[in-house]
Protein backbone atom coordinates (compact mmCIF):
# COMPACT_ATOMS: atom_id res chain seq x y z
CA UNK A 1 -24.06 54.17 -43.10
CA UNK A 2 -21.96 52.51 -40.31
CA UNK A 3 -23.76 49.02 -40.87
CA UNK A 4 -22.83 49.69 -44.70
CA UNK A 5 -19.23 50.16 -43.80
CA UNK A 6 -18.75 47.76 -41.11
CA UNK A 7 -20.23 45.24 -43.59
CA UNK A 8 -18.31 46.11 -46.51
CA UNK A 9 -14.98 45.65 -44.32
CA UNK A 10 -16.12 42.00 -42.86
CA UNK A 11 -16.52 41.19 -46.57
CA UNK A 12 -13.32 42.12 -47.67
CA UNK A 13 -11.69 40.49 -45.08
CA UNK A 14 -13.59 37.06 -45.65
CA UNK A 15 -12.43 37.52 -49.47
CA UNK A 16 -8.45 38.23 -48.10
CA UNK A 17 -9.21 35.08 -45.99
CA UNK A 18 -9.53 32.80 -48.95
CA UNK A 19 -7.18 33.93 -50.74
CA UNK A 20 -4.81 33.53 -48.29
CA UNK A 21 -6.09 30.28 -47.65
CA UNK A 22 -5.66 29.08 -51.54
CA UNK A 23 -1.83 30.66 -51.04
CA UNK A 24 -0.69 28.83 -48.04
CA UNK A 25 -3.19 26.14 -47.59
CA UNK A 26 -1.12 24.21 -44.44
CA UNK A 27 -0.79 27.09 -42.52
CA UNK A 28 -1.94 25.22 -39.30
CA UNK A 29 0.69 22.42 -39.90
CA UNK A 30 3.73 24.44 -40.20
CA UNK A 31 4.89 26.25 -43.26
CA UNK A 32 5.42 24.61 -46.27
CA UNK A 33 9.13 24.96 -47.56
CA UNK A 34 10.61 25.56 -44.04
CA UNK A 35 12.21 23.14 -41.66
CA UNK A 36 11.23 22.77 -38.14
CA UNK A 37 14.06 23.65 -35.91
CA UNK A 38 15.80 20.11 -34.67
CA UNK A 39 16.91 19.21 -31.31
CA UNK A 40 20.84 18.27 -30.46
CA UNK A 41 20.02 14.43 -29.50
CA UNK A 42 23.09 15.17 -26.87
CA UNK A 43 22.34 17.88 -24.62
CA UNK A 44 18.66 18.80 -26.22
CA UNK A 45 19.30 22.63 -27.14
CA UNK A 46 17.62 23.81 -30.46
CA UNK A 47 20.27 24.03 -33.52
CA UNK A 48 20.54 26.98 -35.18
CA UNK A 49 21.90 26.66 -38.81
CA UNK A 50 23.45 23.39 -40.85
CA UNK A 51 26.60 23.28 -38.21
CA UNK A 52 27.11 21.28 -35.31
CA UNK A 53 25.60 21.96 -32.19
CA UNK A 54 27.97 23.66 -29.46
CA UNK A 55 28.42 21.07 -27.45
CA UNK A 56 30.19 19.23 -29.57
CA UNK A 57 32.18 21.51 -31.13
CA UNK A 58 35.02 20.95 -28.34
């Protein structure tokens, strides 16, 4: 009964595996549809949002 169960569950999540894997196929080379976080070339901090970075705000 336990074998039954325990087999049952590694199935289901091998199924929920490939379907994830048809939904976000890159998943191991960033998402697809979001930006990696850039670097100020100035002082090197990580930019948050479109805006300049702090340091050069004044």
């Amino acid at each position: 009964m336990i074998v039954k169960i325990v087999s049952l569950f590694l199935v289901g999540m091998a199924v929920l595996a490939m379907f994830g894997k048809l939904r976000l196929p890159a998943i191991g080379k960033g998402r697809m549809g979001l930006a990696k976080a850039g670097k100020c070339p100035h002082c090197g901090r990580h930019k948050i949002g479109k805006g300049p970075c702090p340091c050069r705000k004044g």
